[in-house]
PDB file of N, CA and C in Angstrom:
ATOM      1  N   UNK A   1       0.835  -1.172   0.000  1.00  0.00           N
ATOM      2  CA  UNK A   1       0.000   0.000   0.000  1.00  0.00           C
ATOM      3  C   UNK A   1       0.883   1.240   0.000  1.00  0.00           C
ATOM      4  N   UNK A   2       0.380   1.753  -0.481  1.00  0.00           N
ATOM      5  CA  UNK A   2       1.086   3.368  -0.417  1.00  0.00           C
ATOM      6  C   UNK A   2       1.510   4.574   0.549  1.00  0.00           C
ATOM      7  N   UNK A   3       2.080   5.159   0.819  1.00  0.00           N
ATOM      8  CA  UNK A   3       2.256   5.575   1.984  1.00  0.00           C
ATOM      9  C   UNK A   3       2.009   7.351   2.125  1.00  0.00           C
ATOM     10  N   UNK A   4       1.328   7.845   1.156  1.00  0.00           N
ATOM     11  CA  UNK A   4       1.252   8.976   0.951  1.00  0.00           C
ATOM     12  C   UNK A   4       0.301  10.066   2.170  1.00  0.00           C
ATOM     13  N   UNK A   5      -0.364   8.580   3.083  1.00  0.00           N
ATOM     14  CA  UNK A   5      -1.173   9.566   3.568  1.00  0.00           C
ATOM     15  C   UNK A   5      -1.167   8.436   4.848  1.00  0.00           C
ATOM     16  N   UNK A   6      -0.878   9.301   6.233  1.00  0.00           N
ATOM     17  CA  UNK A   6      -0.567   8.691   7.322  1.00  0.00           C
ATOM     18  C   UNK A   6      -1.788   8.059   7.861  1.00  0.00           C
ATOM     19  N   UNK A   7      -1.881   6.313   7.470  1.00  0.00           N
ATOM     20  CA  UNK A   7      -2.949   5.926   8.142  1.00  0.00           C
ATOM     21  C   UNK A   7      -2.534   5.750   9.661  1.00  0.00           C
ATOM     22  N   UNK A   8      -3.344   5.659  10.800  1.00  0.00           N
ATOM     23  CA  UNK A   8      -3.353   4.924  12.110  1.00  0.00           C
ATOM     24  C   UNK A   8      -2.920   3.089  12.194  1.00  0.00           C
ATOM     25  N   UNK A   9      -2.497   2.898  13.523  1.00  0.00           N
ATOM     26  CA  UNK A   9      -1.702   1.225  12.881  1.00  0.00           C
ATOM     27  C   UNK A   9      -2.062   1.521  14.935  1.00  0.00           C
ATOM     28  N   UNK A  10      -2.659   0.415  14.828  1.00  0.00           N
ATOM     29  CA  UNK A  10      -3.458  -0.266  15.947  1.00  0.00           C
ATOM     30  C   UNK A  10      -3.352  -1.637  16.268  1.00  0.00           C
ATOM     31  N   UNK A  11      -2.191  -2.169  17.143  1.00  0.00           N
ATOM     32  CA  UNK A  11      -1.923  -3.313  17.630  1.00  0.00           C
ATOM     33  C   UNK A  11      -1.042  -4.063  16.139  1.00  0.00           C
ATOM     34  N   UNK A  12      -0.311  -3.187  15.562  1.00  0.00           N
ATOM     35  CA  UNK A  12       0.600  -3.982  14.401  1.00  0.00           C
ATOM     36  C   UNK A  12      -0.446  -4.017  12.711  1.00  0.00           C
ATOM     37  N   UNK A  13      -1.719  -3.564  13.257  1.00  0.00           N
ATOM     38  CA  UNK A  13      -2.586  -3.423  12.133  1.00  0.00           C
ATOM     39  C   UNK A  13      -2.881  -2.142  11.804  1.00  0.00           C
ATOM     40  N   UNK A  14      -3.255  -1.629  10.439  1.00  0.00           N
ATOM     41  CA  UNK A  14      -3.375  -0.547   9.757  1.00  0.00           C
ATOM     42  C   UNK A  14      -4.935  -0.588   9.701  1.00  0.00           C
ATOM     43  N   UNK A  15      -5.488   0.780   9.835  1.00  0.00           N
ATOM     44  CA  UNK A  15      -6.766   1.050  10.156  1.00  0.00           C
ATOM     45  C   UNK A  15      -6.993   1.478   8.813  1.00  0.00           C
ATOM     46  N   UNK A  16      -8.423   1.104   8.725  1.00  0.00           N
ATOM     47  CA  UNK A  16      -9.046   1.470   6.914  1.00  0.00           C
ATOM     48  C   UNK A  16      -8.976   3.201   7.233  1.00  0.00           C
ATOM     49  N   UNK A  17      -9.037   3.658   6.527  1.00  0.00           N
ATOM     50  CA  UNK A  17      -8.552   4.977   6.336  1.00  0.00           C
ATOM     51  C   UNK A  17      -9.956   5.845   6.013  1.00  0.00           C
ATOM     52  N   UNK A  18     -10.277   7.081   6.440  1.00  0.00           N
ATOM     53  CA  UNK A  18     -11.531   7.489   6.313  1.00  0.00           C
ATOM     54  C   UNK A  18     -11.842   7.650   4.554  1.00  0.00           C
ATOM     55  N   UNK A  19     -13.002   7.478   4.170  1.00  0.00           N
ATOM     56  CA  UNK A  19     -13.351   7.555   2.676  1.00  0.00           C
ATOM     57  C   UNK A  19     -12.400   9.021   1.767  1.00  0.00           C
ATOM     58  N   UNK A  20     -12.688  10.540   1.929  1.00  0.00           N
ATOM     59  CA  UNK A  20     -12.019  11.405   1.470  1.00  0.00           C
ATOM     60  C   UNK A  20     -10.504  11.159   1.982  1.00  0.00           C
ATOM     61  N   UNK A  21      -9.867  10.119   2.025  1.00  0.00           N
ATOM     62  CA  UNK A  21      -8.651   9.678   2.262  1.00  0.00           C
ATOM     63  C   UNK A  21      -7.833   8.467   1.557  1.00  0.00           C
ATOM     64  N   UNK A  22      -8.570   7.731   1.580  1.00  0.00           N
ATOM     65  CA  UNK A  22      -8.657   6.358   0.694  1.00  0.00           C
ATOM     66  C   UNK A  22      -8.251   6.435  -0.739  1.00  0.00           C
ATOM     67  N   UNK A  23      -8.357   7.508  -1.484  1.00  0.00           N
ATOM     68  CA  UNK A  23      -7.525   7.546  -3.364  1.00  0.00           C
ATOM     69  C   UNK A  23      -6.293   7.839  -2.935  1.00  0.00           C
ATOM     70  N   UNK A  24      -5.746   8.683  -2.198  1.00  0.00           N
ATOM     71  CA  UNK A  24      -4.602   8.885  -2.004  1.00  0.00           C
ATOM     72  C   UNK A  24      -3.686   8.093  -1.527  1.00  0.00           C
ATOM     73  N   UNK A  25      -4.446   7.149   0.097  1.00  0.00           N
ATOM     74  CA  UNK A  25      -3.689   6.407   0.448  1.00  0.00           C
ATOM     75  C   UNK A  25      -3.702   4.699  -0.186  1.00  0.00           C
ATOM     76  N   UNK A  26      -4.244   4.559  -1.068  1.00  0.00           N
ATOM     77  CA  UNK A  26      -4.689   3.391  -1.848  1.00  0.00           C
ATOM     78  C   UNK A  26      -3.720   3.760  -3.209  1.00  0.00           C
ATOM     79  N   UNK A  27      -3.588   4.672  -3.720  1.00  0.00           N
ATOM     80  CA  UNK A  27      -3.403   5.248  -5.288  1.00  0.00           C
ATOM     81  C   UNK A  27      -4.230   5.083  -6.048  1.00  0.00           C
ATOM     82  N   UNK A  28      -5.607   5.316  -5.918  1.00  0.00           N
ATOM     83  CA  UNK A  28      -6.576   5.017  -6.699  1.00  0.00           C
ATOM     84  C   UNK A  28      -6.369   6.527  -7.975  1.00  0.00           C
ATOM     85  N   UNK A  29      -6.810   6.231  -8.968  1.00  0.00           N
ATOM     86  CA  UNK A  29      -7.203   7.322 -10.122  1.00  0.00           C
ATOM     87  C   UNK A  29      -7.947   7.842  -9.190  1.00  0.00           C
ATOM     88  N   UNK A  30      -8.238   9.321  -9.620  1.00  0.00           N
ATOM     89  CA  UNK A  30      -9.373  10.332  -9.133  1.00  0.00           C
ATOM     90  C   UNK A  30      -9.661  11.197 -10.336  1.00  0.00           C
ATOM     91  N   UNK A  31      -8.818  11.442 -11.458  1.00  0.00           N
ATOM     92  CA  UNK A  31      -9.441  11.699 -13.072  1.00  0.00           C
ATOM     93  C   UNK A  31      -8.823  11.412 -14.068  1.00  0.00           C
ATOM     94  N   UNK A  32      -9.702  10.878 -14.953  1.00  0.00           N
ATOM     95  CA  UNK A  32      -9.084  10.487 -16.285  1.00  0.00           C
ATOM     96  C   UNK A  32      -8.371  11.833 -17.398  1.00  0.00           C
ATOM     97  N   UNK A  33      -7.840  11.172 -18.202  1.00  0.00           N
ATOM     98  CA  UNK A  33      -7.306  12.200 -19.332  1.00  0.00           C
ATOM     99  C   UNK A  33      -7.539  12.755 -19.925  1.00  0.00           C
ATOM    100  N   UNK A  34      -9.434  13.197 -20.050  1.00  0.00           N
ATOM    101  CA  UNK A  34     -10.497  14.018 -20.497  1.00  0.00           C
ATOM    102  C   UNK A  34      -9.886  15.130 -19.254  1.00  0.00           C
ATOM    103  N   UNK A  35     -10.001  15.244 -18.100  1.00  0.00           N
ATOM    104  CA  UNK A  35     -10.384  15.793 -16.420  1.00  0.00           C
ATOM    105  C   UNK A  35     -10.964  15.524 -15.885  1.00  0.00           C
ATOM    106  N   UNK A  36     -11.779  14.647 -16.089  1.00  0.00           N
ATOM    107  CA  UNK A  36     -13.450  14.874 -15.446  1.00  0.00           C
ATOM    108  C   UNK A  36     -12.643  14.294 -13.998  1.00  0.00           C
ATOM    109  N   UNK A  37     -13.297  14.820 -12.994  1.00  0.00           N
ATOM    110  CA  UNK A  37     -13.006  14.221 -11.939  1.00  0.00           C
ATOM    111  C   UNK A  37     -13.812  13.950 -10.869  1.00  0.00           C
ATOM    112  N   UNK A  38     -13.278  12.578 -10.139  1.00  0.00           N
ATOM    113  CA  UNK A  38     -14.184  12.136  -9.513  1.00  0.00           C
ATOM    114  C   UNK A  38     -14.506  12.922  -7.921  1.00  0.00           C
ATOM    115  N   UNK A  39     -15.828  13.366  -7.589  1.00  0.00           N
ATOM    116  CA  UNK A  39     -15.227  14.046  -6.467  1.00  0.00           C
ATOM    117  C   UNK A  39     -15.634  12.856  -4.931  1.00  0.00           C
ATOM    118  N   UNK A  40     -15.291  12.681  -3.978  1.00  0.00           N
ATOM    119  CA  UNK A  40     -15.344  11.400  -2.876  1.00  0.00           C
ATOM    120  C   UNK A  40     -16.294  12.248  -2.103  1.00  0.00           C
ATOM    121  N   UNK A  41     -17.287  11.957  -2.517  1.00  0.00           N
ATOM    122  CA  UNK A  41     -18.580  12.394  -1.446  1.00  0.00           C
ATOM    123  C   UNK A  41     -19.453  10.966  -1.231  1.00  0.00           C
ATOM    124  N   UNK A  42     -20.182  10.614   0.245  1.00  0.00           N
ATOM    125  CA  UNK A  42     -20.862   9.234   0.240  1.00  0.00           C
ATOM    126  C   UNK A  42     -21.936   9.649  -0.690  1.00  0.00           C
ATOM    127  N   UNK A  43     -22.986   8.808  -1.319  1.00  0.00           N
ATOM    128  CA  UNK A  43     -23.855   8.346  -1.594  1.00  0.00           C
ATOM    129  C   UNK A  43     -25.227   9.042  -1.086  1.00  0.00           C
ATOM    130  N   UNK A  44     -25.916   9.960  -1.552  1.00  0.00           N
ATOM    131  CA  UNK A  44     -27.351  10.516  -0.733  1.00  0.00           C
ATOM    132  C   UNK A  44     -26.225  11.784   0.009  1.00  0.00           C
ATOM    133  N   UNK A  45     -25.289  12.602  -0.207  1.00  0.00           N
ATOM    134  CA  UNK A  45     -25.321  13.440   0.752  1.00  0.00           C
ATOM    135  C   UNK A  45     -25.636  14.998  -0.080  1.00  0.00           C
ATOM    136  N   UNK A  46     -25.734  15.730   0.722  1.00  0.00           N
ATOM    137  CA  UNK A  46     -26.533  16.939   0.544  1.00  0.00           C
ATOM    138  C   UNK A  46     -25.586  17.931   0.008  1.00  0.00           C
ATOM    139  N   UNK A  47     -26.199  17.591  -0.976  1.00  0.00           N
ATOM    140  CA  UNK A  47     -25.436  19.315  -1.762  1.00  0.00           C
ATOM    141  C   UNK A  47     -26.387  20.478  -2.542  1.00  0.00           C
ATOM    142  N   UNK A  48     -25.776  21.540  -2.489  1.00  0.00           N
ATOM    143  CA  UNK A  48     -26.627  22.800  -3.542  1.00  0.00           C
ATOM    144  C   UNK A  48     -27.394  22.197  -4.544  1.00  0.00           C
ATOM    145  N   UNK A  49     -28.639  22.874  -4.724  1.00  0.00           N
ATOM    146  CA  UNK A  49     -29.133  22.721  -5.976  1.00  0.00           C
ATOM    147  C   UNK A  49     -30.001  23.561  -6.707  1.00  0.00           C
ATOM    148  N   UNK A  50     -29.814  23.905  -7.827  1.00  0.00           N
ATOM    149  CA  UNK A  50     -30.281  25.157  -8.610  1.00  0.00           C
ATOM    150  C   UNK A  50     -31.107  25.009  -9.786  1.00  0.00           C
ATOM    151  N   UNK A  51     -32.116  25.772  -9.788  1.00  0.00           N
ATOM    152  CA  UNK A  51     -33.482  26.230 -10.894  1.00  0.00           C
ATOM    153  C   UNK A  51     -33.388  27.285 -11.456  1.00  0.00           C
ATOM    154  N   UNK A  52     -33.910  26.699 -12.590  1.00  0.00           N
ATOM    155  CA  UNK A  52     -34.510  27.475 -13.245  1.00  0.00           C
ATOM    156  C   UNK A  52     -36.036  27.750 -13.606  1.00  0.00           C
ATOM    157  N   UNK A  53     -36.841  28.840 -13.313  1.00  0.00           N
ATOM    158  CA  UNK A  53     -38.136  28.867 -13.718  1.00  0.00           C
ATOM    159  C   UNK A  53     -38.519  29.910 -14.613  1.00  0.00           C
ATOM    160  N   UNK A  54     -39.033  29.433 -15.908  1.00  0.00           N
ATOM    161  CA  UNK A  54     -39.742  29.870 -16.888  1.00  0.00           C
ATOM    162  C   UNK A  54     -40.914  30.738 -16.634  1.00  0.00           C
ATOM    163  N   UNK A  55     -41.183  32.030 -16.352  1.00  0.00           N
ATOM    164  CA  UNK A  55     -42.461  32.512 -16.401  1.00  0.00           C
ATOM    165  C   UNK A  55     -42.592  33.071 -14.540  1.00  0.00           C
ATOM    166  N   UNK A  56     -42.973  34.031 -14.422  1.00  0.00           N
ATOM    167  CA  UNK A  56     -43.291  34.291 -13.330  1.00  0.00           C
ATOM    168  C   UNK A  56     -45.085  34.598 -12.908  1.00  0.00           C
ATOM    169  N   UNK A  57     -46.014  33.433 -13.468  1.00  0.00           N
ATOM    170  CA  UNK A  57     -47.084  33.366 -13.413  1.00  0.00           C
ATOM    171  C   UNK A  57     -47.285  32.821 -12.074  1.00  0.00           C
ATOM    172  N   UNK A  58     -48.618  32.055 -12.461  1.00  0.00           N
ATOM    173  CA  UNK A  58     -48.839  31.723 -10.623  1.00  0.00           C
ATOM    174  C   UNK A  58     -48.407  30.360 -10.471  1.00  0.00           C
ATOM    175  N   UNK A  59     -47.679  29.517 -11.561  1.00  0.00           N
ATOM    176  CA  UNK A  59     -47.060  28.200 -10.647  1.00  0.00           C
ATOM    177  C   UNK A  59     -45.625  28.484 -11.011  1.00  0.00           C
ATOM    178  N   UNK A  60     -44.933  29.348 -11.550  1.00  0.00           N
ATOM    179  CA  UNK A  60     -43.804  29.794 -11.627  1.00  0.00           C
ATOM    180  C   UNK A  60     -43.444  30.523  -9.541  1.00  0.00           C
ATOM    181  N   UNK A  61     -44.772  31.620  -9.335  1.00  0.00           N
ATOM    182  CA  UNK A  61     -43.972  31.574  -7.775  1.00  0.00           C
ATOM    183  C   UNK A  61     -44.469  30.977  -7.139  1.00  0.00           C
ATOM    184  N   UNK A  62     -45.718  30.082  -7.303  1.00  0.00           N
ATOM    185  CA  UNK A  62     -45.920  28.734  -6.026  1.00  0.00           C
ATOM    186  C   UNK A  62     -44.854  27.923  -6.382  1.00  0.00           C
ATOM    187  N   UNK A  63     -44.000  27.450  -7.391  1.00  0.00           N
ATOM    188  CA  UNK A  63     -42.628  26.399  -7.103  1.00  0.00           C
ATOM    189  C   UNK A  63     -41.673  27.626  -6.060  1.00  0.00           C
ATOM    190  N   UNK A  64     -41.252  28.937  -6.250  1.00  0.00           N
ATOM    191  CA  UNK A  64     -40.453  29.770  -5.914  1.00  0.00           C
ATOM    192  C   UNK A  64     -40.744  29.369  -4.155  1.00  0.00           C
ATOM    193  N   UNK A  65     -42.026  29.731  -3.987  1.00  0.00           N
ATOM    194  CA  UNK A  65     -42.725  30.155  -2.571  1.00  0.00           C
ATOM    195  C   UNK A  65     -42.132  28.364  -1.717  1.00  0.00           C
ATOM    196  N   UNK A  66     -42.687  27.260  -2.546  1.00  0.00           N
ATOM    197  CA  UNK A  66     -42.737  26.049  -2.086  1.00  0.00           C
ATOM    198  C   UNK A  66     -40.961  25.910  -1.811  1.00  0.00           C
ATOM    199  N   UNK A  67     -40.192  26.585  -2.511  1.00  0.00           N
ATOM    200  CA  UNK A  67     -38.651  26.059  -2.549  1.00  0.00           C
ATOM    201  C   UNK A  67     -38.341  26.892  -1.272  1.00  0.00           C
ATOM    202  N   UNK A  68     -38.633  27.585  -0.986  1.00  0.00           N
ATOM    203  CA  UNK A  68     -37.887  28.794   0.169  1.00  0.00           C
ATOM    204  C   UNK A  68     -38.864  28.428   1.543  1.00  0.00           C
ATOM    205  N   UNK A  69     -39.866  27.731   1.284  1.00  0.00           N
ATOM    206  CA  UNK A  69     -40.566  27.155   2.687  1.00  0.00           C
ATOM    207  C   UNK A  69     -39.858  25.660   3.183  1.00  0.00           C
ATOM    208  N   UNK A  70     -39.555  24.848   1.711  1.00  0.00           N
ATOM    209  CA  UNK A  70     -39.795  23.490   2.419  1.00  0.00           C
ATOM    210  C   UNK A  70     -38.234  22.590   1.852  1.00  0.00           C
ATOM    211  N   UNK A  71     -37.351  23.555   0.850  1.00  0.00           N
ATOM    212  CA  UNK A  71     -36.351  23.043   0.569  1.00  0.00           C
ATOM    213  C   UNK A  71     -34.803  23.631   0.832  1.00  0.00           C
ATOM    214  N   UNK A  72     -34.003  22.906   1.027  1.00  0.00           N
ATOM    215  CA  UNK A  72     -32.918  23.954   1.921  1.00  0.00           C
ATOM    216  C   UNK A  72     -32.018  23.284   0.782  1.00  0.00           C
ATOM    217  N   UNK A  73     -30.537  24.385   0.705  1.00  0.00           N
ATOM    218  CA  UNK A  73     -29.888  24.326  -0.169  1.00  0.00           C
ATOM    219  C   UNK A  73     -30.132  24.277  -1.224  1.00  0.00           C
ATOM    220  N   UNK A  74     -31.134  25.465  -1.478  1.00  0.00           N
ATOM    221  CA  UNK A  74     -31.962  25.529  -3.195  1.00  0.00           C
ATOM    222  C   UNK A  74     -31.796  26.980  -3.594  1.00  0.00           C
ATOM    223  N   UNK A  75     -31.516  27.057  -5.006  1.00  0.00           N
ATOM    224  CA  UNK A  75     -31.643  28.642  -4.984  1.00  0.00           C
ATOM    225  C   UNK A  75     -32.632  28.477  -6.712  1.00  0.00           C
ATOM    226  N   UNK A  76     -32.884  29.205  -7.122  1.00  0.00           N
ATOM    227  CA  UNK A  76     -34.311  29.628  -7.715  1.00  0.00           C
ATOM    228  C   UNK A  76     -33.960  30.650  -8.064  1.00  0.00           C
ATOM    229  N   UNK A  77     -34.200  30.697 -10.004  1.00  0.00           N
ATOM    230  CA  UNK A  77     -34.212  32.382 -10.448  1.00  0.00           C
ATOM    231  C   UNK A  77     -35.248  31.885 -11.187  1.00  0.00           C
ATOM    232  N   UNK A  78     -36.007  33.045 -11.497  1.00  0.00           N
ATOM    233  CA  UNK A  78     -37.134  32.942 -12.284  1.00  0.00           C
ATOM    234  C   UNK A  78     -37.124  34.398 -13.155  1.00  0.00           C
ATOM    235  N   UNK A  79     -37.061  33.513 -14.567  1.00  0.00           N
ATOM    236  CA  UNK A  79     -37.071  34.557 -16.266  1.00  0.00           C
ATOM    237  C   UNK A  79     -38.653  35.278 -16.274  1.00  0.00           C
ATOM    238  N   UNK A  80     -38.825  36.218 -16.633  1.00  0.00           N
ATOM    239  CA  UNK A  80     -40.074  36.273 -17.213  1.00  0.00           C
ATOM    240  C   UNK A  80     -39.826  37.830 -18.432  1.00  0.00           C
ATOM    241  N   UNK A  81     -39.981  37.471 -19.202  1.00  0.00           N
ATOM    242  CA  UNK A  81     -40.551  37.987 -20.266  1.00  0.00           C
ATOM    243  C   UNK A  81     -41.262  39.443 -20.757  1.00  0.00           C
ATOM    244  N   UNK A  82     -42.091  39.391 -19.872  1.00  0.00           N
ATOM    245  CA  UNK A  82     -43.118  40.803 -19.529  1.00  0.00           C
ATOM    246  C   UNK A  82     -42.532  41.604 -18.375  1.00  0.00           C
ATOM    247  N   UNK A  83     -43.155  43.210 -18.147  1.00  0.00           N
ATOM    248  CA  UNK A  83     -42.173  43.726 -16.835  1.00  0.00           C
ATOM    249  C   UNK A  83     -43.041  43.529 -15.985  1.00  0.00           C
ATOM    250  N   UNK A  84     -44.006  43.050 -16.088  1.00  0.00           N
ATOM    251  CA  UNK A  84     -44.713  42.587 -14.785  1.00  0.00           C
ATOM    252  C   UNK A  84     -44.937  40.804 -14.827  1.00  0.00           C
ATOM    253  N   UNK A  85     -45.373  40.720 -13.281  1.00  0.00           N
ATOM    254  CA  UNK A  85     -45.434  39.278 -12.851  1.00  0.00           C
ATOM    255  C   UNK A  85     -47.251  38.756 -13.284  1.00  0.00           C
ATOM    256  N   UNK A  86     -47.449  37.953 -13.584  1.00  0.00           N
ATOM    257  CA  UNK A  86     -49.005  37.338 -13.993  1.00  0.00           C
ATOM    258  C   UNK A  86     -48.959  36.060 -14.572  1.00  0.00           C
ATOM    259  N   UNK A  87     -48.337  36.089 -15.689  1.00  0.00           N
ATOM    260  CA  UNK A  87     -48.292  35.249 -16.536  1.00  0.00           C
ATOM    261  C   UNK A  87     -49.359  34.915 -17.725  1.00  0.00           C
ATOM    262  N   UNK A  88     -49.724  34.073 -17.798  1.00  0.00           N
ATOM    263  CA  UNK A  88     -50.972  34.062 -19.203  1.00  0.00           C
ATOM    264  C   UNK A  88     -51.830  35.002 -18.808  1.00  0.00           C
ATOM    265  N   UNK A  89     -52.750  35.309 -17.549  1.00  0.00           N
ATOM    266  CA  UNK A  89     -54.059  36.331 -17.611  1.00  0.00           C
ATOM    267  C   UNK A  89     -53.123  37.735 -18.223  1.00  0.00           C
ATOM    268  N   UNK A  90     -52.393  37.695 -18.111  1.00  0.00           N
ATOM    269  CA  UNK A  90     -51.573  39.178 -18.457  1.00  0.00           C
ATOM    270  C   UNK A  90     -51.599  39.250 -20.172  1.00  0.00           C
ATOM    271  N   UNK A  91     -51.104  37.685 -20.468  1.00  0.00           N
ATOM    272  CA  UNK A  91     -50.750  37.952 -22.003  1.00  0.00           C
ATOM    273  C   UNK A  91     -52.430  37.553 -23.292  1.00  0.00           C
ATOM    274  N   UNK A  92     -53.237  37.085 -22.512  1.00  0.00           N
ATOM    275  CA  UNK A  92     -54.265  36.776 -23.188  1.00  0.00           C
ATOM    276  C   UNK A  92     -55.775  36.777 -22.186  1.00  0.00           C
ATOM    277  N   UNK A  93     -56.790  37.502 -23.200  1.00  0.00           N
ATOM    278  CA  UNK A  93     -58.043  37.704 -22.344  1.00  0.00           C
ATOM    279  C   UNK A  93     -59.202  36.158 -22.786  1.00  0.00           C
ATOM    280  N   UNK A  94     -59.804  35.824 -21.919  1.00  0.00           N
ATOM    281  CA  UNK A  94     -61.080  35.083 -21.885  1.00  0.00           C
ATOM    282  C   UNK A  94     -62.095  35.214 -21.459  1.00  0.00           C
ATOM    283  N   UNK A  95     -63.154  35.481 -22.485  1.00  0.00           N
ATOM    284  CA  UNK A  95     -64.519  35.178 -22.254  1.00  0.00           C
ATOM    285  C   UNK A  95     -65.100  34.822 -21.030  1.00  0.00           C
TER     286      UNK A  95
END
């Protein structure tokens, strides 16, 4: 094994090494010859995430309203078109 990264050694044995530790002290690849690279995060963990919303009608800010009540680490821009907020009743009349 490699020695690049000081594992713990417990009774003559070497301790598995925490996960964001493990490419280094293993020599595993971490990116190919494109770049792309791999980043060592577990499985299900929580990161940023970003929207886009089309139209600032009325389910353009009930998603806005619903993201800032009930979702964390979200950010939300919303395009619209017209200088005011409505959406279709704004751009077309009905009977």
């Amino acid at each position: 094994m490699a020695t690049n990264v000081d594992i713990p050694v417990s009774n003559g044995i070497e301790a598995t090494p925490p996960m964001e530790y493990r490419p280094k002290a293993y020599d595993w690849p971490t990116s190919n010859e494109k770049g792309y690279t791999i980043q060592e995060v577990p499985m299900g963990a929580k990161r940023p995430r970003k929207a886009i919303v089309v139209g600032a009608g009325a389910s353009g800010l009930d998603f806005a309203k619903f993201q800032q009540d009930r979702l964390t680490n979200f950010e939300c821009v919303i395009y619209e078109k017209n200088d005011e907020m409505s959406g279709t009743w704004t751009e077309n009349r009905y009977p």
